[in-house]
C-alpha atoms as a PDB file:
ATOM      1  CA  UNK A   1     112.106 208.801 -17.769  1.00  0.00           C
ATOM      2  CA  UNK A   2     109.255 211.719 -17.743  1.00  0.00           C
ATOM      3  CA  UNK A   3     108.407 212.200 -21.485  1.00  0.00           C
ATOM      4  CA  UNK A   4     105.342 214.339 -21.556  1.00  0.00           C
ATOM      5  CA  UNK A   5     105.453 218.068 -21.022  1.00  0.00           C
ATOM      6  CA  UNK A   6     103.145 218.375 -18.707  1.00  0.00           C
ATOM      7  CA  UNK A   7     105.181 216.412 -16.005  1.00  0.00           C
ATOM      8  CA  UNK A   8     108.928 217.594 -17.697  1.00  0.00           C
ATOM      9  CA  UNK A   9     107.500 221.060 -17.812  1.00  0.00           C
ATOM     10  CA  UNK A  10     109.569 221.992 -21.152  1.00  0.00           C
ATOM     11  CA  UNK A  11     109.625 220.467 -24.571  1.00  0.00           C
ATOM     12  CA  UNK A  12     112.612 217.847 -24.398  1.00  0.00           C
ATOM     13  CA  UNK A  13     115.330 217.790 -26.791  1.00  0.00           C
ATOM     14  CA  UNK A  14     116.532 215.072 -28.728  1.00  0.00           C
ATOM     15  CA  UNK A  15     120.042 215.146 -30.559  1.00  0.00           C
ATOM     16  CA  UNK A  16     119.479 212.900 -34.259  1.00  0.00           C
ATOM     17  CA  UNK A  17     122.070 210.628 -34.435  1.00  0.00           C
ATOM     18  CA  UNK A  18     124.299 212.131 -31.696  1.00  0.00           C
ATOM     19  CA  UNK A  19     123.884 215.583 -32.813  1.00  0.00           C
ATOM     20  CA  UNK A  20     125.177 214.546 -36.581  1.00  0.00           C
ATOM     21  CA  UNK A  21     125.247 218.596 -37.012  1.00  0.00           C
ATOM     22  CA  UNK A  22     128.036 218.920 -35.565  1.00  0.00           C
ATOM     23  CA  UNK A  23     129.973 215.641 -35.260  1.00  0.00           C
ATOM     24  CA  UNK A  24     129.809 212.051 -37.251  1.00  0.00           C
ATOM     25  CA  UNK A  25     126.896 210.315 -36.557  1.00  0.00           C
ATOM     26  CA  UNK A  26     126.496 207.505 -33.955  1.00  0.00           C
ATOM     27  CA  UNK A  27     129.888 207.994 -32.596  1.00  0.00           C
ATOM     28  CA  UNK A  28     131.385 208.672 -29.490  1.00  0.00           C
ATOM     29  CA  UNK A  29     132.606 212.042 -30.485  1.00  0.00           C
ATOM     30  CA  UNK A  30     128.739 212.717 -31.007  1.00  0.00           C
ATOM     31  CA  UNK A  31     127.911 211.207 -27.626  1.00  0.00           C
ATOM     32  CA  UNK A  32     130.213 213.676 -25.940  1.00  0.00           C
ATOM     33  CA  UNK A  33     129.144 216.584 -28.030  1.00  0.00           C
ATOM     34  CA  UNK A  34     125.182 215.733 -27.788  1.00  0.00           C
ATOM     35  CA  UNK A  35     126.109 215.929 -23.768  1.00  0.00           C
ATOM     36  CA  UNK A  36     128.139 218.988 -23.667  1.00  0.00           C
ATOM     37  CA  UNK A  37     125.434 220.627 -25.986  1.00  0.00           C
ATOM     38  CA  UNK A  38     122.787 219.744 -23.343  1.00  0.00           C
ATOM     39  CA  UNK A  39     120.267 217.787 -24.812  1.00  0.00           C
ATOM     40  CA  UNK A  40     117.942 215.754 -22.804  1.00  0.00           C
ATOM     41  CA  UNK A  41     118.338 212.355 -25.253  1.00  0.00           C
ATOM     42  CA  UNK A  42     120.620 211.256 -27.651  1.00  0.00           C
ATOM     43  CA  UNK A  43     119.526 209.033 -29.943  1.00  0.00           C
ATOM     44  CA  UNK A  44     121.142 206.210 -31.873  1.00  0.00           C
ATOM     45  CA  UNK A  45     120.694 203.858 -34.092  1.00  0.00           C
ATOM     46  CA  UNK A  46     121.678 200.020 -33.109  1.00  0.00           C
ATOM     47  CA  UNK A  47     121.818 196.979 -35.172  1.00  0.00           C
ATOM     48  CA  UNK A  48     123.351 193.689 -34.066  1.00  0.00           C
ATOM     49  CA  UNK A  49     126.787 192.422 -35.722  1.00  0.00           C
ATOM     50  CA  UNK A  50     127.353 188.785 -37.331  1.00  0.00           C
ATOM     51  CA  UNK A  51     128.066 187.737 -33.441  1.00  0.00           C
ATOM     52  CA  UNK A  52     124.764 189.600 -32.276  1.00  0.00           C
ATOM     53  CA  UNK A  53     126.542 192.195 -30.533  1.00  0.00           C
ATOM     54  CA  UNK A  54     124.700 195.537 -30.587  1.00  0.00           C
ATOM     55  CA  UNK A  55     126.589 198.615 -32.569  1.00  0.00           C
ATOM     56  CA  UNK A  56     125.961 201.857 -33.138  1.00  0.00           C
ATOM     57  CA  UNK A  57     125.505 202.087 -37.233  1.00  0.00           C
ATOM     58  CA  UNK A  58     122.836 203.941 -39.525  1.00  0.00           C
ATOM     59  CA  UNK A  59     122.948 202.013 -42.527  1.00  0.00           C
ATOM     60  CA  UNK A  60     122.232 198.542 -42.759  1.00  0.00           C
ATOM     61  CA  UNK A  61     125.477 198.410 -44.689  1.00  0.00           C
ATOM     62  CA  UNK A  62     128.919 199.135 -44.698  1.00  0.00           C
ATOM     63  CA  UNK A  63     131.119 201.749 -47.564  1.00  0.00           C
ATOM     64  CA  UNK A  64     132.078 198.665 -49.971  1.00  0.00           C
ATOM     65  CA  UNK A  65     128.771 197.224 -49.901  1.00  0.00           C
ATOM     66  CA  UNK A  66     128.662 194.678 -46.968  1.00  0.00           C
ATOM     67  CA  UNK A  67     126.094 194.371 -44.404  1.00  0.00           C
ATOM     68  CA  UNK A  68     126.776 195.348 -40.965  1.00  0.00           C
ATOM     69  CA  UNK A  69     125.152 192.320 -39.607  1.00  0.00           C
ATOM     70  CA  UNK A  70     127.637 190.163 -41.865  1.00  0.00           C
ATOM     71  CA  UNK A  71     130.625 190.980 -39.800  1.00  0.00           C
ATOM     72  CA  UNK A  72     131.636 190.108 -36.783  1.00  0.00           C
ATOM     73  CA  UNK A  73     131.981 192.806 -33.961  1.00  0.00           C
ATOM     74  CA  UNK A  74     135.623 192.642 -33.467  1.00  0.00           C
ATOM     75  CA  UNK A  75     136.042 192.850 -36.992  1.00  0.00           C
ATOM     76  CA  UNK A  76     134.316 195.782 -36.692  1.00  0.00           C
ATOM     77  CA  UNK A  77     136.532 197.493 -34.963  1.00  0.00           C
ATOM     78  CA  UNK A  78     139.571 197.250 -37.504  1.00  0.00           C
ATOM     79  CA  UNK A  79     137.726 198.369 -40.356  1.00  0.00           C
ATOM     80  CA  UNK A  80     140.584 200.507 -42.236  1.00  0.00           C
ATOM     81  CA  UNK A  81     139.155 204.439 -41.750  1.00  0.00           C
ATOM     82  CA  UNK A  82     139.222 205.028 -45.214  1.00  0.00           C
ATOM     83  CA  UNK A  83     136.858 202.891 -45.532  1.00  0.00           C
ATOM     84  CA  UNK A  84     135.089 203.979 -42.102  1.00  0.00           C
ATOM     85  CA  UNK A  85     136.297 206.891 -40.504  1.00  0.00           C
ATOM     86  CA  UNK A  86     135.800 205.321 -36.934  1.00  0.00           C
ATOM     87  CA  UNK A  87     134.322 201.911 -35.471  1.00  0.00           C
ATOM     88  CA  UNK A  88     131.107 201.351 -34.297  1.00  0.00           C
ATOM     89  CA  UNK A  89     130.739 202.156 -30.832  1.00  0.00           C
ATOM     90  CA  UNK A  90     129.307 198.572 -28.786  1.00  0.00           C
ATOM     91  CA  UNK A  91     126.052 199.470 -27.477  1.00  0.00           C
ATOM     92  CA  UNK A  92     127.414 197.962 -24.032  1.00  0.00           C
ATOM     93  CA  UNK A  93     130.141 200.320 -23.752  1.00  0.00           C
ATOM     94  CA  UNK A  94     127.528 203.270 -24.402  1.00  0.00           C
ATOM     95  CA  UNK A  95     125.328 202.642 -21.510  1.00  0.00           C
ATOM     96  CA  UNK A  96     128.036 202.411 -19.208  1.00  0.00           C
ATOM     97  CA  UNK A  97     128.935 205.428 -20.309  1.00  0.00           C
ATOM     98  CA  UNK A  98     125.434 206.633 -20.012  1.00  0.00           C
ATOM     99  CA  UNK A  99     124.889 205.242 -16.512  1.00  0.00           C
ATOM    100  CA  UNK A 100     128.112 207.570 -15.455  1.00  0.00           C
ATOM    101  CA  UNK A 101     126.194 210.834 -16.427  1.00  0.00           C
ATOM    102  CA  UNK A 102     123.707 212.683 -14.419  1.00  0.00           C
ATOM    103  CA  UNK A 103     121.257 213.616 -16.950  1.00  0.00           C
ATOM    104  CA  UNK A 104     121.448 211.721 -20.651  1.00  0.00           C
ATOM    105  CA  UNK A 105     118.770 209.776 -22.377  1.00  0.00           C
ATOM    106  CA  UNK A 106     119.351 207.220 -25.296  1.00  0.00           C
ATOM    107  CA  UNK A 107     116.825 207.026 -27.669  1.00  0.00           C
ATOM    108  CA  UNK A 108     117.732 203.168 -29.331  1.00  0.00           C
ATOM    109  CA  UNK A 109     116.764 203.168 -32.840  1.00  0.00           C
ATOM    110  CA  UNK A 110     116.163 199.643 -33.600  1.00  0.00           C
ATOM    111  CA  UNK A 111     117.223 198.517 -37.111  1.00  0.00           C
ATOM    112  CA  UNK A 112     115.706 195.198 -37.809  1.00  0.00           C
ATOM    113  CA  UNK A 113     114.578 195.096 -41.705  1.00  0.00           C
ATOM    114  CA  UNK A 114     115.383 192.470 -44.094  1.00  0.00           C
ATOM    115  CA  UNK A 115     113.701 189.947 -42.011  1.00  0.00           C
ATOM    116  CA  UNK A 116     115.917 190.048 -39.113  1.00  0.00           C
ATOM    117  CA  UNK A 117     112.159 190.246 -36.773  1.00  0.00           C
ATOM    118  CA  UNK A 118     112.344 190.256 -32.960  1.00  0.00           C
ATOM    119  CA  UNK A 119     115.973 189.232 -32.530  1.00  0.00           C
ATOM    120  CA  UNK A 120     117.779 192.738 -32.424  1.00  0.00           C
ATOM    121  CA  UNK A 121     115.159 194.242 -29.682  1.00  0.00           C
ATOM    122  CA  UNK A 122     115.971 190.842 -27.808  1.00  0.00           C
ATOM    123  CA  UNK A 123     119.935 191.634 -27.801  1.00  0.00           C
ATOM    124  CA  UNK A 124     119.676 195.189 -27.566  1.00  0.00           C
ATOM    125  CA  UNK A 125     117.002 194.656 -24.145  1.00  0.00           C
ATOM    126  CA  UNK A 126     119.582 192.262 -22.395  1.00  0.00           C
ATOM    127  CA  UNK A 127     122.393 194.724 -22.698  1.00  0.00           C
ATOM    128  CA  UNK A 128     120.163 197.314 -21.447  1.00  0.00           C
ATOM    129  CA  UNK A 129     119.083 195.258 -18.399  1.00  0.00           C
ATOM    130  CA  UNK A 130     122.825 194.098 -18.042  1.00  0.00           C
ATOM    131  CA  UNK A 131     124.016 197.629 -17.430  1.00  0.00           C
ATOM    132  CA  UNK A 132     120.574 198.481 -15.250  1.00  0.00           C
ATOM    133  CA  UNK A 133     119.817 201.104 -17.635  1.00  0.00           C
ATOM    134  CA  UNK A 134     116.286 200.303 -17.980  1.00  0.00           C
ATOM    135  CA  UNK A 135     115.213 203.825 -16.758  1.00  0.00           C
ATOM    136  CA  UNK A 136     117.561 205.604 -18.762  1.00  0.00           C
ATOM    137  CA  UNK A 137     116.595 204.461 -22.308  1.00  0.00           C
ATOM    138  CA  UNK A 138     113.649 204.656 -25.013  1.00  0.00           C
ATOM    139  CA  UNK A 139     113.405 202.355 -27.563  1.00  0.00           C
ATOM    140  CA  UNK A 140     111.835 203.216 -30.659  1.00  0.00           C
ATOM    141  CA  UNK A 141     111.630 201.532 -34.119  1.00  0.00           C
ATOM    142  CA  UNK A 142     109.491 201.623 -37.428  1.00  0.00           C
ATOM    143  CA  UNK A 143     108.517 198.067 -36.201  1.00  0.00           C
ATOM    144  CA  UNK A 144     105.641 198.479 -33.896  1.00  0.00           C
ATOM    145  CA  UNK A 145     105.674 194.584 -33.195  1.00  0.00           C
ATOM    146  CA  UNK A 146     109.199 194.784 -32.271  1.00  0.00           C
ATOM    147  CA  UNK A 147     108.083 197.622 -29.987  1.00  0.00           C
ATOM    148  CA  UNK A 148     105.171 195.017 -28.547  1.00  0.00           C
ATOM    149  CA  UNK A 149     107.685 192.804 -27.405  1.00  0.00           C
ATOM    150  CA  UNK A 150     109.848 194.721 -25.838  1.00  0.00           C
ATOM    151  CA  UNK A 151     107.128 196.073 -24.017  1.00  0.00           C
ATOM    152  CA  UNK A 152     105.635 193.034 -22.632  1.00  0.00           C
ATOM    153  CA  UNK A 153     109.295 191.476 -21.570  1.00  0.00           C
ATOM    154  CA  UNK A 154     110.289 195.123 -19.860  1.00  0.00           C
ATOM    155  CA  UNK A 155     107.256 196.705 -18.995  1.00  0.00           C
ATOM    156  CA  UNK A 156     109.093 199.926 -17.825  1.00  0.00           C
ATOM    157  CA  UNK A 157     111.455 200.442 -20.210  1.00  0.00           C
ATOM    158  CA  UNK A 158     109.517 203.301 -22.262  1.00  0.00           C
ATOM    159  CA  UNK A 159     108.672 203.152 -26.301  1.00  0.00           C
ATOM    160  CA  UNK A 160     108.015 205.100 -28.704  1.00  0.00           C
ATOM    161  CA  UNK A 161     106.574 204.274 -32.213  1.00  0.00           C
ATOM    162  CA  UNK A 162     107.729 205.903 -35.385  1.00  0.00           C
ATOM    163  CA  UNK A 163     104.820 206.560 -38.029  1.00  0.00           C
ATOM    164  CA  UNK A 164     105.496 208.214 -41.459  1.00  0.00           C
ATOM    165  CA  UNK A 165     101.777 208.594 -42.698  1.00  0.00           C
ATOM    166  CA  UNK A 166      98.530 210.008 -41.821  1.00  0.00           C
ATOM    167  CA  UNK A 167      96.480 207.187 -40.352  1.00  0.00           C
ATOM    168  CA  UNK A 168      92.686 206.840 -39.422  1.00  0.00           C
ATOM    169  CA  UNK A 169      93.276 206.127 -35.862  1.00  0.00           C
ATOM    170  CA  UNK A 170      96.719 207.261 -33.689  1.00  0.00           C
ATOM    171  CA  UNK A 171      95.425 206.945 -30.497  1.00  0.00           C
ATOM    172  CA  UNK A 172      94.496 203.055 -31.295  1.00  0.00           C
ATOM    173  CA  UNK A 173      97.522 202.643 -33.536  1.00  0.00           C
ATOM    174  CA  UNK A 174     100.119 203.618 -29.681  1.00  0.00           C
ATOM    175  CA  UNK A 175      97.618 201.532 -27.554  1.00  0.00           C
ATOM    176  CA  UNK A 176      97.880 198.214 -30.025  1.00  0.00           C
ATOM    177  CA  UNK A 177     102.040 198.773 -29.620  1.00  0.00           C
ATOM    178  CA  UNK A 178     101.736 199.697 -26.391  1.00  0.00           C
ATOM    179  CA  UNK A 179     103.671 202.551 -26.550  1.00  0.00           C
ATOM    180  CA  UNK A 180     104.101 205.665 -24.440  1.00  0.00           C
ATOM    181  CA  UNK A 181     104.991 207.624 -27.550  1.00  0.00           C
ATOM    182  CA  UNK A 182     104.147 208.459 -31.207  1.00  0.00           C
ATOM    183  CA  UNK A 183     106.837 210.229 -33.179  1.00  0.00           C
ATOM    184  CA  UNK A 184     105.034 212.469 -36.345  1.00  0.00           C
ATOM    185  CA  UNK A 185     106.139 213.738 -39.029  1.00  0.00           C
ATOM    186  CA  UNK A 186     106.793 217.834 -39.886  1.00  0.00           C
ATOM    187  CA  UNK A 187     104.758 217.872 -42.127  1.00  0.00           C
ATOM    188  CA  UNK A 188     101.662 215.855 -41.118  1.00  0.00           C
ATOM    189  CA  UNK A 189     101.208 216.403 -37.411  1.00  0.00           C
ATOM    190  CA  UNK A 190      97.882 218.005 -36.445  1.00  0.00           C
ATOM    191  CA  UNK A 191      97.205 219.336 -33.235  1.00  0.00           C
ATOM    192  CA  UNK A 192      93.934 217.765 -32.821  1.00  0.00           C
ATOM    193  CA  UNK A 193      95.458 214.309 -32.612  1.00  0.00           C
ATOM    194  CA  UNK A 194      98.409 215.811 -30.478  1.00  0.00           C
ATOM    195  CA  UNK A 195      95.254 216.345 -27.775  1.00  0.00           C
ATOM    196  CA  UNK A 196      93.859 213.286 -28.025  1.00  0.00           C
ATOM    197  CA  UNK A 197      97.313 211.698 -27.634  1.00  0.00           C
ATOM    198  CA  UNK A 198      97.438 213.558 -24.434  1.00  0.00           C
ATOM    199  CA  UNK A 199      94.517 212.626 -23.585  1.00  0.00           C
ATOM    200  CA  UNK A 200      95.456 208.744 -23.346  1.00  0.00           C
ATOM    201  CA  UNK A 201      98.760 210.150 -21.794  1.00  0.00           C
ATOM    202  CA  UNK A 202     100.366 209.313 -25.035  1.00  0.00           C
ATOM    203  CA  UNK A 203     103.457 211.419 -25.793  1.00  0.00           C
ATOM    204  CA  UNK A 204     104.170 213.034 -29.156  1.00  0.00           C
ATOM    205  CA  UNK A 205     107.908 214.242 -30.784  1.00  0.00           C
ATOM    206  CA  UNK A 206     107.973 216.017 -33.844  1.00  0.00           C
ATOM    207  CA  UNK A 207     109.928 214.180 -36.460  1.00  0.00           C
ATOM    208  CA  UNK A 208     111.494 215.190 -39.600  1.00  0.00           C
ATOM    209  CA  UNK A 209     111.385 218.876 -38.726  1.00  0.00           C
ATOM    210  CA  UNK A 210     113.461 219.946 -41.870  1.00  0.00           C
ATOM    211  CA  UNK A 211     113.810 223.559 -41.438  1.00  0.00           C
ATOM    212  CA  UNK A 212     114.133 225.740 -37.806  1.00  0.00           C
ATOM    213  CA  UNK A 213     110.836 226.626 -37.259  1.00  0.00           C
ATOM    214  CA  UNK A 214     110.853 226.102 -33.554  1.00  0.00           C
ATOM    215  CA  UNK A 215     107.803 228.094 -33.660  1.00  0.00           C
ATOM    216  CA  UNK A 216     105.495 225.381 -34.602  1.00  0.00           C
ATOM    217  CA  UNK A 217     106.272 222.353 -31.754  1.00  0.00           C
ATOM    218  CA  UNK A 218     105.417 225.136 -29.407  1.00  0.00           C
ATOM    219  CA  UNK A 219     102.339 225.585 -31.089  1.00  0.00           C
ATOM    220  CA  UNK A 220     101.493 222.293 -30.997  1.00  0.00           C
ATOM    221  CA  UNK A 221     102.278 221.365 -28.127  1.00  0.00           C
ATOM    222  CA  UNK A 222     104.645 218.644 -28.570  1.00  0.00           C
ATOM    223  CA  UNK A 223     106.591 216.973 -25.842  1.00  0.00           C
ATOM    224  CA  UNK A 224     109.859 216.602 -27.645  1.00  0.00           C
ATOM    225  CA  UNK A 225     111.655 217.456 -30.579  1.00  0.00           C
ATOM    226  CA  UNK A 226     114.598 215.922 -32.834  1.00  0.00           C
ATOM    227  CA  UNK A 227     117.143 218.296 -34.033  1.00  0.00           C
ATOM    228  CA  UNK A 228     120.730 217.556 -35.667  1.00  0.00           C
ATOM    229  CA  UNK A 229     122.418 220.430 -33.614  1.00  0.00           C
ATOM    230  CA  UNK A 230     120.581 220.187 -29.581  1.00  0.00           C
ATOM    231  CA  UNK A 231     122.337 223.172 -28.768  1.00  0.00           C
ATOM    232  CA  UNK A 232     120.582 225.208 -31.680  1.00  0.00           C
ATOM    233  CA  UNK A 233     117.352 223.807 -30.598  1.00  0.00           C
ATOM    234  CA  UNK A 234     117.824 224.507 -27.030  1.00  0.00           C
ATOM    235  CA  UNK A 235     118.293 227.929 -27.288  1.00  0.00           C
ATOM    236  CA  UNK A 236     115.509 228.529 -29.978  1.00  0.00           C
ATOM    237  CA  UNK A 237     113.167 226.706 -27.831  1.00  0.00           C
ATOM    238  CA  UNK A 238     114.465 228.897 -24.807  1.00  0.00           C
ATOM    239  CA  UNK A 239     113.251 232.193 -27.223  1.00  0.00           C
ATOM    240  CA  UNK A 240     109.894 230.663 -26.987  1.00  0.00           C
ATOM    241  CA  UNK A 241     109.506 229.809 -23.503  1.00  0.00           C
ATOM    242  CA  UNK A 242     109.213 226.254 -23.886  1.00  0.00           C
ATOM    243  CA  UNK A 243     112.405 225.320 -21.864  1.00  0.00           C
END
């Protein structure tokens, strides 16, 4: 998976939550739509049920109040839709899916908080290897430890850490993870640390971008961007060149 401009030749599009725009997020509809809209990844956010199966969920827990991880996958699935409009898609089931199309990316979101540590990037990287999808996914997390380990069981799976802050040093921040990518946020990325990135061949995406001003990545010189709607992106990005 070729991450950094200079190699992809375009700034690379990722649909947020399978394109949550324009369909409910982290669900198959989104999948499909993210595809047909032509983005380059699709990213989604995977926690592990009560049975450790990775699943496809934002929020760590459920309308009613439960947490995810306290039920059991196949319980999962029969959820009444009131209460959850659809079920979880199984990570499993998604890279199969994946491995079928020509062109998509998945961008795993690992959720691991409330002291759940390594164990989700364990089950999440053994479905990934299972389906031989190891150079069709990223896996990126707010856990830069998590990240670590991944990295040193599946050296060529890429990562990417996610940073929400302006810290001292990025370049040594990605190389203690690891990492082949930093994600930044809108409103605190500065192109003089997007260089040296580069310079380490360190990729950066723009995060958080709350408004369409497509302008700016370009002027940056970011390798990727996350947008809710990838069509909307793709052609803005087109207006600039950058695609």
């Amino acid at each position: 998976m070729q991450i950094l401009r200079a190699e992809t030749g375009k700034i690379l599009v990722e649909a947020h939550r399978t394109a949550q725009a324009i369909a409910p997020p982290n669900s198959w509809t989104g999948l499909l739509a993210a595809a047909e809209a032509g983005a380059d990844v699709v990213e989604v956010d995977v926690q592990l049920s009560a049975d450790e199966v990775p699943v496809l969920h934002h929020d760590y827990r459920l309308p009613g109040g439960a947490f995810l991880r306290s039920v059991a996958a196949e319980a999962l699935r029969h959820i009444p839709p009131e209460i959850l409009p659809a079920p979880p898609p199984r990570l499993d089931e998604v890279l199969d899916w994946v491995m079928a199309q020509p062109q998509i990316h998945l961008m795993l979101d690992i959720k691991n908080g409330f002291g759940q540590g390594v164990r989700p990037f364990q089950r999440t990287l053994a479905a990934v290897q299972a389906a031989g999808a190891e150079g069709r996914v990223m896996v990126t997390a707010w856990d830069h430890m998590g990240l670590l380990w991944t990295k040193r069981h599946a050296p060529t799976i890429r990562t990417k850490a996610i940073l929400r802050g302006n810290v001292i040093d990025l370049v040594a921040v990605a190389k203690r993870a690891e990492v082949d990518m930093i994600a930044l946020s809108y409103d605190l990325i500065d192109r003089a640390d997007i260089e040296s990135l580069h310079e380490a061949g360190i990729g950066v995406m723009l995060a958080e971008l709350w408004e369409p001003n497509f302008r700016y990545p370009v002027t940056l010189g970011v390798d990727m961007v996350s947008w809710d709607d990838p069509a909307e992106a793709i052609f803005a990005l087109e207006q600039q060149g950058a695609r």
